[in-house]
Protein backbone atom coordinates (compact mmCIF):
# COMPACT_ATOMS: atom_id res chain seq x y z
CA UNK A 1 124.99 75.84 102.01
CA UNK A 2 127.77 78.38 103.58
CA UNK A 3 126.97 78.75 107.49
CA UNK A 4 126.41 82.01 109.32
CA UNK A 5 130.39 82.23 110.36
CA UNK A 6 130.92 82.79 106.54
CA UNK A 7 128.92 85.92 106.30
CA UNK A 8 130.09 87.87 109.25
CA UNK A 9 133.69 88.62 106.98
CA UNK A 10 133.70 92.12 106.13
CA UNK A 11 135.22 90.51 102.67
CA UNK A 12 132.06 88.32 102.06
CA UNK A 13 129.50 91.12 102.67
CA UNK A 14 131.96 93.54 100.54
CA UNK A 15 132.14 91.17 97.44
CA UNK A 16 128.49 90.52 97.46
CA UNK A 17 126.81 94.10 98.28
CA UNK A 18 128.30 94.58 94.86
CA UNK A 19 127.10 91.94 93.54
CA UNK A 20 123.81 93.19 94.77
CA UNK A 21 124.29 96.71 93.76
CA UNK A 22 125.15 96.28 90.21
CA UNK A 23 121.72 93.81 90.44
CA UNK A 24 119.95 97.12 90.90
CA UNK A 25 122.27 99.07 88.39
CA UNK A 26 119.52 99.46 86.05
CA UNK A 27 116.63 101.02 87.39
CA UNK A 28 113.45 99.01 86.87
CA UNK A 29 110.76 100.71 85.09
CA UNK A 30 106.83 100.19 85.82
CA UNK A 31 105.93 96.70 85.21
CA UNK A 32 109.57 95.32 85.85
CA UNK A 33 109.37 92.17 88.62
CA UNK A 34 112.87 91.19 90.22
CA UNK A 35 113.19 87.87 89.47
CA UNK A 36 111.94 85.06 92.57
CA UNK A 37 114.72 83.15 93.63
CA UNK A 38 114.77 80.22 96.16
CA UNK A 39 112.55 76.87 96.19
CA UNK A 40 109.49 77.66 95.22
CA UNK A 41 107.40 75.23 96.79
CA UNK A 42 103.62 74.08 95.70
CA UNK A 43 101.46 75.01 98.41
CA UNK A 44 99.06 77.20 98.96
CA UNK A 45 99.18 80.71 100.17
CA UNK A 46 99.48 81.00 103.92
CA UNK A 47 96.17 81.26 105.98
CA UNK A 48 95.18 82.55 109.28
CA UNK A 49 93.99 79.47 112.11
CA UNK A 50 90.61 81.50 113.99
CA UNK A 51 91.68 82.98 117.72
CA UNK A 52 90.15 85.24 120.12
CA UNK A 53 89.44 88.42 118.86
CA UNK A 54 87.19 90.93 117.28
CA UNK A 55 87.20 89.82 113.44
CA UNK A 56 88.40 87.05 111.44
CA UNK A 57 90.51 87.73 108.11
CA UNK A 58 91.33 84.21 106.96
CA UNK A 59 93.64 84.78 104.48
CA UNK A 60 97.19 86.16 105.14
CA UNK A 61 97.96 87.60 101.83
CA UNK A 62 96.08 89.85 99.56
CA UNK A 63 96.30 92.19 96.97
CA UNK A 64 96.61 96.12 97.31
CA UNK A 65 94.93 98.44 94.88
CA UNK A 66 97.26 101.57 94.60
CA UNK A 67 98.56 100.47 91.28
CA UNK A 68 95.16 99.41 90.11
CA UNK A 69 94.38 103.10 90.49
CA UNK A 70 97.20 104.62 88.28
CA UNK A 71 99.35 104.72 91.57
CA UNK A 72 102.71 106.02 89.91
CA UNK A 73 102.38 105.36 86.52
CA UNK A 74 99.43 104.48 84.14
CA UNK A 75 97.88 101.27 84.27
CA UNK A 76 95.66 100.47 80.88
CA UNK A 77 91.90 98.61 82.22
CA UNK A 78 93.56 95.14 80.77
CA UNK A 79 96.18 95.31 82.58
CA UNK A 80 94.24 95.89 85.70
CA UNK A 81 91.88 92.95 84.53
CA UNK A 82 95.22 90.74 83.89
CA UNK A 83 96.65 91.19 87.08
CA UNK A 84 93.12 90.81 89.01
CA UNK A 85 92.53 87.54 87.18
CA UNK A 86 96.06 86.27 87.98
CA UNK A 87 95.65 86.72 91.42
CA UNK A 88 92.48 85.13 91.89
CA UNK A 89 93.97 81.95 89.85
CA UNK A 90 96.91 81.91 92.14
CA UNK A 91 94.96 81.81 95.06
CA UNK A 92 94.61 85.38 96.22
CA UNK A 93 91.05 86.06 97.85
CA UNK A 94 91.77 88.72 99.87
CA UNK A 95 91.50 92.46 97.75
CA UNK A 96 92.05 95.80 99.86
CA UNK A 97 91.26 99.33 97.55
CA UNK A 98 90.15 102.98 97.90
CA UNK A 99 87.81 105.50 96.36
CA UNK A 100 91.17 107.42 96.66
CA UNK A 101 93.36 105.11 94.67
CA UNK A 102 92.74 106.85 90.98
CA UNK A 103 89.69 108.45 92.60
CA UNK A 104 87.42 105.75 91.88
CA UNK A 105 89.94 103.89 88.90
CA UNK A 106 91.35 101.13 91.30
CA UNK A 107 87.40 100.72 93.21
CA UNK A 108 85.59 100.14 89.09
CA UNK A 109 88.34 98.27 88.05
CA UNK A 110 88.93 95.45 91.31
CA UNK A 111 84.61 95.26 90.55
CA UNK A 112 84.59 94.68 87.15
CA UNK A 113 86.36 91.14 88.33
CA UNK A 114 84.90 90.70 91.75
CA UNK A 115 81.57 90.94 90.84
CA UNK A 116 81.78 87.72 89.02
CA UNK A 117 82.88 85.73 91.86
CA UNK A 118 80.67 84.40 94.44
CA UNK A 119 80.88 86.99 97.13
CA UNK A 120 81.20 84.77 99.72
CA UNK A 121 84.32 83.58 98.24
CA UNK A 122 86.44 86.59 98.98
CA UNK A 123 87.18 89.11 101.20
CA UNK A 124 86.89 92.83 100.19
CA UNK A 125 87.90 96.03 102.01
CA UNK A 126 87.66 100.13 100.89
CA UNK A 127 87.89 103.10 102.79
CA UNK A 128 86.17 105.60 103.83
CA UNK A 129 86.86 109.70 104.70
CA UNK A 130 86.69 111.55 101.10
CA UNK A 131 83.22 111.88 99.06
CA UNK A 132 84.11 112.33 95.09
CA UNK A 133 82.08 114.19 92.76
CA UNK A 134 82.26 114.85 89.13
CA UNK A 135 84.40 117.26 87.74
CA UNK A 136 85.24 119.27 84.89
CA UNK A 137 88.14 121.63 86.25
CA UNK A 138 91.88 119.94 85.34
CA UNK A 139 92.90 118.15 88.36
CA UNK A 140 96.11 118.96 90.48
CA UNK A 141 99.70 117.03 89.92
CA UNK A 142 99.35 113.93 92.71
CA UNK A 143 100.38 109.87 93.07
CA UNK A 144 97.46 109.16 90.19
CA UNK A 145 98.33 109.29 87.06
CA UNK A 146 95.45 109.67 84.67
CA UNK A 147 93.26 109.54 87.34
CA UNK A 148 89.39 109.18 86.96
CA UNK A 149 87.66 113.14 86.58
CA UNK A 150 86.33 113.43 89.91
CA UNK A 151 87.27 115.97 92.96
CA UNK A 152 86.92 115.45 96.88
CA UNK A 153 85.93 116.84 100.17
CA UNK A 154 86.88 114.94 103.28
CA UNK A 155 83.99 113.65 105.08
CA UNK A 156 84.43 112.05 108.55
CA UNK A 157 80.68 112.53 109.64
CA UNK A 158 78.31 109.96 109.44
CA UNK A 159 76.11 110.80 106.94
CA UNK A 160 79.29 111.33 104.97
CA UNK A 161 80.77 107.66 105.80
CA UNK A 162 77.31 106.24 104.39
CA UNK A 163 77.37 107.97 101.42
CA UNK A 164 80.80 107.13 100.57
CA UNK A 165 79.88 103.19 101.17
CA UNK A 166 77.01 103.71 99.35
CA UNK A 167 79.02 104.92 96.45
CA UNK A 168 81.58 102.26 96.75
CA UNK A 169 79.24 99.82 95.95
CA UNK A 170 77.72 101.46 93.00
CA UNK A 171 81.29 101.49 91.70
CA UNK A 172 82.69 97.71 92.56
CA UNK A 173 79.33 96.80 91.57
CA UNK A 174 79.12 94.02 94.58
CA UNK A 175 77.05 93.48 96.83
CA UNK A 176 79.09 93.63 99.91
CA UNK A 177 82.17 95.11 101.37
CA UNK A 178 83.93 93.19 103.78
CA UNK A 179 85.88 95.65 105.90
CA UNK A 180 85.47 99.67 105.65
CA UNK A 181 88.49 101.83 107.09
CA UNK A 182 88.88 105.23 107.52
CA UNK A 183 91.23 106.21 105.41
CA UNK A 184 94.01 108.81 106.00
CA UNK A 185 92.68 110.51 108.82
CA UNK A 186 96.28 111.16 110.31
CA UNK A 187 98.96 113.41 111.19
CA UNK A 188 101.28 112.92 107.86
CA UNK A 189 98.17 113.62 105.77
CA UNK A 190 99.64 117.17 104.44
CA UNK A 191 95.68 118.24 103.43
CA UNK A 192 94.98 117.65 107.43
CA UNK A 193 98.44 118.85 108.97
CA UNK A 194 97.98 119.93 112.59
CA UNK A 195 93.72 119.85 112.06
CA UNK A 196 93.69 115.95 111.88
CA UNK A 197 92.80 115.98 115.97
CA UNK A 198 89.95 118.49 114.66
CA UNK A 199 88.61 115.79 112.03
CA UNK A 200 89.44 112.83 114.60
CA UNK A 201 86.83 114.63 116.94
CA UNK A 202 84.34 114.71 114.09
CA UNK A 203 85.01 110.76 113.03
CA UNK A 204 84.63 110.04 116.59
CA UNK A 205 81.17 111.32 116.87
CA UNK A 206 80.34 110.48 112.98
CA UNK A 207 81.75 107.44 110.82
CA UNK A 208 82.97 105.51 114.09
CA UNK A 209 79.65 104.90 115.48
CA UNK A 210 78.36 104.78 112.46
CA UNK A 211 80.42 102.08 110.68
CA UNK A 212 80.16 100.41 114.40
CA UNK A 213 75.58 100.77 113.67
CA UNK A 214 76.40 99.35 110.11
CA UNK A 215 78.59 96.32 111.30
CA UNK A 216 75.57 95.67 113.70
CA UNK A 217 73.24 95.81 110.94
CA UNK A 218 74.73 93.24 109.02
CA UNK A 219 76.14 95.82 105.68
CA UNK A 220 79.90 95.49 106.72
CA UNK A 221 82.13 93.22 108.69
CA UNK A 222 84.38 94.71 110.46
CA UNK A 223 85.86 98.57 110.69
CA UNK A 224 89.21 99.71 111.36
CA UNK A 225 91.66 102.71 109.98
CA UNK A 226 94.04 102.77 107.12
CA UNK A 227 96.72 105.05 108.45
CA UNK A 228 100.48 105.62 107.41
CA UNK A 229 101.53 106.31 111.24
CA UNK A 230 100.26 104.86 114.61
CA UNK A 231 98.81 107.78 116.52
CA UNK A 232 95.21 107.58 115.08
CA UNK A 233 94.97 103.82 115.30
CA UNK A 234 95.71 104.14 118.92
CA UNK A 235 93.61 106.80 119.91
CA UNK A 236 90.96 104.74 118.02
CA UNK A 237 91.40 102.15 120.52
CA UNK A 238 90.77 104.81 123.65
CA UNK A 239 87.47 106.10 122.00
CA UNK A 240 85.54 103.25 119.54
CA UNK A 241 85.73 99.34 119.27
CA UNK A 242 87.23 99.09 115.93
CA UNK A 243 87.84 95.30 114.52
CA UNK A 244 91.08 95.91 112.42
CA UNK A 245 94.00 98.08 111.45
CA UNK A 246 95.68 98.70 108.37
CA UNK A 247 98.71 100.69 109.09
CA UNK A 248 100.93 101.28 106.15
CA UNK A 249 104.72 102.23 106.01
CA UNK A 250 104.78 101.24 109.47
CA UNK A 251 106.61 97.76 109.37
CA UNK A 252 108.72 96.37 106.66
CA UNK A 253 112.32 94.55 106.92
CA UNK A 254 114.03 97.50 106.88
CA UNK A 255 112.14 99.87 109.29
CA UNK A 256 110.11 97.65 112.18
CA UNK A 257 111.28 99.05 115.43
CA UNK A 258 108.89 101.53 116.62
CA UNK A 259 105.90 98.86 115.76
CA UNK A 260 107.52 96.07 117.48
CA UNK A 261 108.22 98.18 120.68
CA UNK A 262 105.16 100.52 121.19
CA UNK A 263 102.29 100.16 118.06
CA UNK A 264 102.06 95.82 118.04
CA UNK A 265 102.20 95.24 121.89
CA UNK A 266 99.29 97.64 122.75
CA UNK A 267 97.16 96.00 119.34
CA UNK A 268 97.92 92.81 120.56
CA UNK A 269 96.84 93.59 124.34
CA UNK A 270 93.49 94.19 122.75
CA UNK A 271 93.27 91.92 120.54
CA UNK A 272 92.98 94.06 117.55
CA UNK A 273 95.22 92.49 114.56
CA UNK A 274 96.76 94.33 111.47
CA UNK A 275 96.93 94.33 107.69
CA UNK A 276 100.38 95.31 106.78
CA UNK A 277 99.79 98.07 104.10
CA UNK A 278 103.04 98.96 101.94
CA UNK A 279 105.33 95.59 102.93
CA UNK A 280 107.61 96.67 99.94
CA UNK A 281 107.69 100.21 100.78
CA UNK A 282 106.01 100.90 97.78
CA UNK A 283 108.36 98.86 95.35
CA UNK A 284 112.01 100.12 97.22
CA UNK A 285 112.27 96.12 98.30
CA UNK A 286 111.47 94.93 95.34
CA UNK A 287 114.55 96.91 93.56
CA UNK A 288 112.65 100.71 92.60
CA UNK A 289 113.96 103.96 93.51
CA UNK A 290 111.28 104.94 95.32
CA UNK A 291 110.70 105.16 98.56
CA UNK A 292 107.31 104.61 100.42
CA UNK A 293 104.97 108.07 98.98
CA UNK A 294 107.74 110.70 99.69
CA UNK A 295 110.54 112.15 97.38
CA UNK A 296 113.51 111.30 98.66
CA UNK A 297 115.11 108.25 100.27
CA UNK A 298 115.72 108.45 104.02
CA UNK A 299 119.82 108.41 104.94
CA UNK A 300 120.86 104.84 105.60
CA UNK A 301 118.26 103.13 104.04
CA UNK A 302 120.26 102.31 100.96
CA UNK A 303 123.21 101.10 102.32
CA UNK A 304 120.64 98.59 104.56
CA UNK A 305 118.82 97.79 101.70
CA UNK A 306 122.43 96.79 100.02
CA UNK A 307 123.52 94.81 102.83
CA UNK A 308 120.60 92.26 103.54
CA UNK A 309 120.52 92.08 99.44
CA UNK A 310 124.26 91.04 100.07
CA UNK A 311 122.90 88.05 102.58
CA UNK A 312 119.78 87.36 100.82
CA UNK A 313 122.27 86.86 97.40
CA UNK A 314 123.99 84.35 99.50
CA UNK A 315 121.36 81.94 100.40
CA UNK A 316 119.93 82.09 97.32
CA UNK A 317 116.83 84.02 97.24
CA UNK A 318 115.73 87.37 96.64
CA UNK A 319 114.96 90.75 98.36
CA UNK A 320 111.29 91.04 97.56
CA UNK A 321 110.73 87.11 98.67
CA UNK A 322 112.65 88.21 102.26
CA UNK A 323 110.55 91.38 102.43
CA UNK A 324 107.22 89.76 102.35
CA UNK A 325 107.52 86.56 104.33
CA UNK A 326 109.46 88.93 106.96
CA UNK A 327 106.20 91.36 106.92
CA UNK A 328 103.65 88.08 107.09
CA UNK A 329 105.50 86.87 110.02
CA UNK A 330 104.52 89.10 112.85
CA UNK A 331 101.44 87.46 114.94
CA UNK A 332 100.03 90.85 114.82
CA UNK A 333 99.70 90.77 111.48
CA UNK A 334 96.67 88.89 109.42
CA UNK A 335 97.95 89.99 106.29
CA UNK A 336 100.04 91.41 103.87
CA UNK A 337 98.75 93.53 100.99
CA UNK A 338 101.73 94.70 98.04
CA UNK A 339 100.49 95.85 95.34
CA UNK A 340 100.58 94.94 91.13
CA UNK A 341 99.95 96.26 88.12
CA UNK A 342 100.57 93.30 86.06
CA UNK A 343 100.19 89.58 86.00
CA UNK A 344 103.97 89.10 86.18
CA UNK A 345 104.46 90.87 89.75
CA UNK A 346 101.08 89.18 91.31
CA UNK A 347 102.38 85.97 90.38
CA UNK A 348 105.87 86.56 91.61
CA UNK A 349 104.54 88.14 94.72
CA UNK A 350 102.51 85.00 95.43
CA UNK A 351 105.68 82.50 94.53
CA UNK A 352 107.72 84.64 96.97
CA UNK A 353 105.23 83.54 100.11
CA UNK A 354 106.06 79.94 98.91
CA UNK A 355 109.52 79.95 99.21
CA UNK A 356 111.53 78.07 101.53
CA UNK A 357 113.70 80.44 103.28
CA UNK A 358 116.59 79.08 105.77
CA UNK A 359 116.18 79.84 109.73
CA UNK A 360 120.26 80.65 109.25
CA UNK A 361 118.96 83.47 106.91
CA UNK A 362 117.02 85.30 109.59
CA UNK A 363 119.70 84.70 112.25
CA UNK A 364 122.33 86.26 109.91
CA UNK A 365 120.12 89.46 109.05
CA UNK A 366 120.31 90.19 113.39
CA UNK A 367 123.69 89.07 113.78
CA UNK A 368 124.65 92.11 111.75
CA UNK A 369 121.99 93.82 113.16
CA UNK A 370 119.87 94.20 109.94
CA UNK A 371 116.15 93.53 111.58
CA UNK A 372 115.96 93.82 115.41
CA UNK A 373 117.27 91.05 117.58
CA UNK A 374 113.16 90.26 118.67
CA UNK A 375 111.49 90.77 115.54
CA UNK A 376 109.16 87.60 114.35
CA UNK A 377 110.71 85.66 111.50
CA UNK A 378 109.37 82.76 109.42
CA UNK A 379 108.90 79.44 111.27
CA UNK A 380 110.42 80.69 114.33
């Protein structure tokens, strides 16, 4: 195997960014996977040993629902059944979704499965913060395509966080839900803009104590928000005792630094751990176009995403593979949730948190200063 000396040579890195670029040459479509490369070990998925703290989410790598719910492209009800049932055979058991993903698509569809597994042998979250109702009016352009024919209000109060459990369960068609956050009450949320400190206000008085009354009366777990930027999850902290965070598009291997230097260390001081939400940045490390939920790509993050696909190409294992196990390896994190539309991509997901990735890898990536000098790495 070539040491780390051999990779520092702009020639090296030259000759195998292209290598890497013409691997991404041809765009993938929906469904593509980029291949796993690397020893694929048999083990099983990675779990979480029980500390201190206020809830405990075994298992360190689950399933997303955005694609379950039309996310970007259609997704047929087999399909959604494949790729549930995959999962679950390789192991998965943890399964995070939305009344938002496909407005109710992603919820009936991760159900249909679920509720023929023992419900103690799983771990289920949804969200909370939008109440659908039926409609007949032709829905707006958005991320779902083909989405269910329902409309939305947002609903932070607490009669309004009940109801939306309430009709969670009628669609999954459990029994239980496992974790409830409140979903997309935040600053980038363009339907909120400047009024999310408004709504905030209203959560604090409404679904917070509420979800904290329903946690102590046995119908959820553990409570939390499922936010795309820090500021909400923080002030959470000042005002409520929520369990868990999923924050989304806030740590991946090519943008980390703000959550390792101001979001993980004040989580960690209290103890409250994370699901990382978008660990592919919504398919860009795993080879697509796009980037995260927005239109256009931000300026440098191609040429970054060339370059550690230059080292990765090197030792012998792929983007996707690096992208996950870096995202998993953060002790604030409990898990790591990408999302799949197809048997193919669970299964490659799951084969990528079994490879065997060398220490030399990870010591490359922040001698050229691809992931920050302190950021956690596999086995470290």
């Amino acid at each position: 195997m070539p040491s780390r000396r051999e990779f520092l040579s702009a020639a090296a890195v030259g000759a195998t960014t292209l290598a890497a670029s013409n691997l991404l040459a041809k765009a993938p479509t929906s469904g593509d996977v980029m291949p796993t490369k690397g020893n694929v070990q048999e083990k099983p998925l990675p779990t979480n040993r029980k500390v201190e703290g206020r809830y405990h989410l075994p298992h360190r790598f689950g399933l997303g629902g955005v694609a379950l719910g039309n996310g970007f492209a259609p997704t047929t009800d087999e399909q959604a059944e494949q790729t549930m049932a995959a999962a679950w055979e390789a192991g998965v058991r943890y399964f995070d979704t939305s009344p938002f993903y496909g407005y109710g698509l992603s919820e009936r569809r991760m159900g249909h499965f679920l509720h023929r597994q023992p419900a103690e042998s799983y771990v289920l979250s949804t969200k909370v913060g939008r109440v659908f109702h039926a409609t007949e009016k032709t829905l707006p352009p958005s991320l779902w395509k083909s989405p269910a024919p329902f409309a939305f209000k947002y609903d932070y109060t607490a009669e309004g966080t009940r109801r939306s459990i309430e009709d969670s369960l009628q669609r999954l068609g459990v029994s239980q839900i496992d974790i409830v956050f409140i979903h997309d009450l935040s600053p980038d949320n363009e339907d909120l803009g400047e009024n999310w400190t408004e709504q905030f206000d209203v959560a604090a008085k409404g679904a917070m104590p509420e979800l904290t009354k329903m946690r102590d009366e046995g119908v959820i777990k553990a409570w939390g928000f499922g936010v795309n930027r820090p500021e909400p999850a923080l002030k959470a902290l000042e005002v409520a005792d929520p369990d868990v965070f999923l924050l989304a598009c806030q740590y991946s291997l090519l943008d980390h630094q703000q959550a390792l230097e101001k979001t993980f260390p004040q989580l960690a001081e209290k103890k409250v751990p994370v699901v990382v939400g978008s660990p592919l940045l919504a398919g860009y490390l795993a080879g697509r176009d796009r980037y995260l939920y927005g239109d256009s790509v931000p300026e440098g993050a191609e040429s970054k995403r060339q370059k550690v696909m230059a080292v990765a190409d090197k030792f012998g294992i792929d983007l996707r593979t690096a992208s996950l196990q870096f995202a998993a390896a953060s002790p604030v994190a409990c898990s790591v949730i990408p999302g799949a539309r197809s048997a193919e991509q669970v299964r490659a997901n799951v084969n990528s948190m079994k490879v065997a990735i060398p220490a030399d890898f990870w010591a490359t990536l922040k001698e050229q200063k691809l992931i920050a000098r302190d950021a956690p790495t596999p086995g470290a």
